[in-house]
Protein backbone atom coordinates (compact mmCIF):
# COMPACT_ATOMS: atom_id res chain seq x y z
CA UNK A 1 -2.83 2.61 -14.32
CA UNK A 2 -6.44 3.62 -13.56
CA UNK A 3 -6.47 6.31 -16.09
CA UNK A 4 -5.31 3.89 -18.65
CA UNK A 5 -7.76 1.77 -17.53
CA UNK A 6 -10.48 4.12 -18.06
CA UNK A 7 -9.02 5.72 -21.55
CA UNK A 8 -8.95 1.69 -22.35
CA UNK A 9 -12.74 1.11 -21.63
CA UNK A 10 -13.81 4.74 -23.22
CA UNK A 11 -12.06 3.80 -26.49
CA UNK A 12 -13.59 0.00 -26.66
CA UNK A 13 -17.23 1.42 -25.97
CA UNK A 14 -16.58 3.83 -28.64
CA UNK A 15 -15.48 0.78 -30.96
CA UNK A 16 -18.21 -1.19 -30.23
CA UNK A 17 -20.69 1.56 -30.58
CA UNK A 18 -19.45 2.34 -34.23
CA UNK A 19 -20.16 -1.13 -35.13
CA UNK A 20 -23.57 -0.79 -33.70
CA UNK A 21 -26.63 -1.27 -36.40
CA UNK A 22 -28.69 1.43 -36.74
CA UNK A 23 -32.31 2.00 -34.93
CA UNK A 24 -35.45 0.84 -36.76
CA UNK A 25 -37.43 3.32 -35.20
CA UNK A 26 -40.06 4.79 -37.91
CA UNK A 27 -39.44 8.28 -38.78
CA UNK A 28 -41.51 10.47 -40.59
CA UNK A 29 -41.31 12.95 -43.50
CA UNK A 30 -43.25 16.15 -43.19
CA UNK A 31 -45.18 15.02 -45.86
CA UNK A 32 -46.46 12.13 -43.84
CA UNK A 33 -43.94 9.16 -45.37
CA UNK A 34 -42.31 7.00 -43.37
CA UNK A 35 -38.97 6.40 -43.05
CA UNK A 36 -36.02 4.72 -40.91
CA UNK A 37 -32.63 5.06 -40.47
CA UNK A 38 -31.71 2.02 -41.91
CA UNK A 39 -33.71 3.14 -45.11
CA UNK A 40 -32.35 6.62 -45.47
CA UNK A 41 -28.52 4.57 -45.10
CA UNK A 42 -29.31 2.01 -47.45
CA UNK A 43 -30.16 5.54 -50.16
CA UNK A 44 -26.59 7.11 -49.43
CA UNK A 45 -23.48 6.07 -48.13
CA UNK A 46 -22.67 8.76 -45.90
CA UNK A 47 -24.98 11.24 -43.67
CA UNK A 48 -25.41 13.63 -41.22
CA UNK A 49 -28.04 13.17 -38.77
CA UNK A 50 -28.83 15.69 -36.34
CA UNK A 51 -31.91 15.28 -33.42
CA UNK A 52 -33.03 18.84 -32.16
CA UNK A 53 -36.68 20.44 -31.19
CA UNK A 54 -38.34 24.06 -31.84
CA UNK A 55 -37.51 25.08 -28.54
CA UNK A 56 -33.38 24.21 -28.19
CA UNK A 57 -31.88 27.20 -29.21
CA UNK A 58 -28.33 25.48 -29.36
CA UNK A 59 -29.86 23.10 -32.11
CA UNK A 60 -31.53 25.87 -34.12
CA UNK A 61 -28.01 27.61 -33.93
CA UNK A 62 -25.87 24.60 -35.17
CA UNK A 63 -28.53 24.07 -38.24
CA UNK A 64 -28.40 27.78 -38.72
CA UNK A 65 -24.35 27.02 -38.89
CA UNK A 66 -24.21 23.89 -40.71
CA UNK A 67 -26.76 25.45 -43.24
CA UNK A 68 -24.32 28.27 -44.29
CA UNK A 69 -21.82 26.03 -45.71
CA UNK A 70 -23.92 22.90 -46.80
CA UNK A 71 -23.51 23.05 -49.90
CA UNK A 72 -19.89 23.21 -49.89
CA UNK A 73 -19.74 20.36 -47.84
CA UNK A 74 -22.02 18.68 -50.53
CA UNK A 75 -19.94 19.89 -53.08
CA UNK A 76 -16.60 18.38 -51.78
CA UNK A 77 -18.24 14.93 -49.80
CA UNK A 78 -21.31 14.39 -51.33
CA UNK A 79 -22.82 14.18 -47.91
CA UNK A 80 -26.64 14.04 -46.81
CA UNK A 81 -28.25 15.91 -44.06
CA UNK A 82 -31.79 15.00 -42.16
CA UNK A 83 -32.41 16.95 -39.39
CA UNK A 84 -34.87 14.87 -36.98
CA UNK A 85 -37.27 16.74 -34.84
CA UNK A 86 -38.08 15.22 -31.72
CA UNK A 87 -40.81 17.50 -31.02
CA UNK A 88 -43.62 15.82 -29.47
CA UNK A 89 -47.44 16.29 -30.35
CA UNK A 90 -47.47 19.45 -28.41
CA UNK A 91 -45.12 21.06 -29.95
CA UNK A 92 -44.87 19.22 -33.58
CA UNK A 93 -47.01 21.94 -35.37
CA UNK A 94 -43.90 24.31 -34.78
CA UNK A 95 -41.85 22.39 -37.14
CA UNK A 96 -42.81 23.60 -40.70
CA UNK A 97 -43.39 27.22 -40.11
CA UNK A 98 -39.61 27.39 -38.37
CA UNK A 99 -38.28 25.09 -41.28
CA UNK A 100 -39.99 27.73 -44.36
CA UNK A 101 -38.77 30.74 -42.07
CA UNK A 102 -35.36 29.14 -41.60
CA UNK A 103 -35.30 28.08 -45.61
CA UNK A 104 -32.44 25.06 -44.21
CA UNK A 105 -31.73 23.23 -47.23
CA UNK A 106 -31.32 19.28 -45.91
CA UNK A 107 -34.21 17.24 -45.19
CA UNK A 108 -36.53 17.23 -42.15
CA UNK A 109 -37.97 14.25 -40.51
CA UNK A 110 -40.22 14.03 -37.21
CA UNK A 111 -39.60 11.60 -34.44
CA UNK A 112 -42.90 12.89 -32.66
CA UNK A 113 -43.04 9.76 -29.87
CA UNK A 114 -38.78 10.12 -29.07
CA UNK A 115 -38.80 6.29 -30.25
CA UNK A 116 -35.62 6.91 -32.66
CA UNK A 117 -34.38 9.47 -29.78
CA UNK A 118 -34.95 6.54 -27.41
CA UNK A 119 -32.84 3.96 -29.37
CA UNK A 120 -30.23 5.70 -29.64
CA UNK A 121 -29.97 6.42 -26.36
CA UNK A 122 -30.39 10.15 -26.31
CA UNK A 123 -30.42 11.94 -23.29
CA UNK A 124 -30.34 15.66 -24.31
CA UNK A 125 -30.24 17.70 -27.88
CA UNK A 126 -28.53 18.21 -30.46
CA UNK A 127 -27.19 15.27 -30.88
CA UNK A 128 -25.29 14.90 -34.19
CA UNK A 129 -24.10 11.56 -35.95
CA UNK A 130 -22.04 10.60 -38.90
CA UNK A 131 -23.40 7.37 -40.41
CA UNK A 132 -21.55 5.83 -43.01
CA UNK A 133 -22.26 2.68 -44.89
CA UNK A 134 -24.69 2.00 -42.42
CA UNK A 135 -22.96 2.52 -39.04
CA UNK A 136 -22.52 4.97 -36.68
CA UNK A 137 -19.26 6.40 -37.20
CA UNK A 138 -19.30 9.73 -35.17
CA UNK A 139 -21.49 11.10 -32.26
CA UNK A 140 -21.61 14.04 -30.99
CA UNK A 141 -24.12 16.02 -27.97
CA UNK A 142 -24.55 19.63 -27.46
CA UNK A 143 -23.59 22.50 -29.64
CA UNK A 144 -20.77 25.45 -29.42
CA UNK A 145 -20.08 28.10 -31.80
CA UNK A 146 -17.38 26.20 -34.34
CA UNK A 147 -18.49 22.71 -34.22
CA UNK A 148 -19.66 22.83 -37.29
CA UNK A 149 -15.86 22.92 -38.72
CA UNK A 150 -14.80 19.96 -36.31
CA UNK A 151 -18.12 17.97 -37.85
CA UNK A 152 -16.69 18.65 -41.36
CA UNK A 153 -13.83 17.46 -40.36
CA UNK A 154 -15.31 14.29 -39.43
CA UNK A 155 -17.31 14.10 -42.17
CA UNK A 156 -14.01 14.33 -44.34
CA UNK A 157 -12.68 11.76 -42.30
CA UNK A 158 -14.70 8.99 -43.46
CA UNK A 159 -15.47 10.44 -46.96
């Protein structure tokens, strides 16, 4: 009874979060324009959104991943990708010589003061969400070889 108890109260918080509006934390472009979440939602109706920093190597490896097949995934959801740096203002200026080296193909935002990170409650990188329609939908933390593939297949999921 107490594990259904618990699987009870795991699966309600996850309902509830998914109906949770998204954080009006100001993001920023690396071209200086500003930006939310609620914005970039309102532009397309499903996206990937992915929080990592310069010095995670787990998040440089799953945008590395995702980055291979992006296009396909394009191609068969029409989905968006920003990839939000939280690097702060020491390490910001890291950002757009790793992004030209890397040659990702999604967009990059900065979240230099953690507010967005903050809002949505993020205690460690990557974290990776599916937003559709303008809700949270998926959320993942952390990064293994092959979660890419289970992403897509969330991403299908609500395509």
């Amino acid at each position: 009874m107490k594990k259904f108890f618990h699987i009870f109260l795991l699966t309600l918080s996850f309902n509830l979060y998914a109906q949770e509006n998204l954080p009006s934390a100001e993001i920023k472009s690396l071209n200086g324009d500003t930006t939310t979440l609620q914005e970039i939602s309102k532009k397309n109706d499903l996206i990937v959104v992915s929080l990592w920093a310069t010095w995670c190597v787990p998040c440089k490896n799953e945008l590395d991943a995702i980055n291979d097949v992006y296009v396909d995934w394009q191609d068969e959801t029409n989905v968006k990708l920003y990839a939000i740096s939280v690097d702060d203002s020491r390490t910001v200026s890291r950002v757009k010589p790793l992004v030209n080296g890397k040659a990702w193909d999604f967009d990059i935002l900065l979240d230099t003061n953690n507010d967005l990170k903050r809002e949505l409650g993020a205690s460690t990188v990557p974290l990776t969400l599916i937003i559709k329609n303008g809700k949270i939908v998926y959320r993942h933390s952390g990064y293994t070889p092959g979660a890419e593939d289970v992403l897509f297949d969330e991403i299908k999921k609500h395509s």
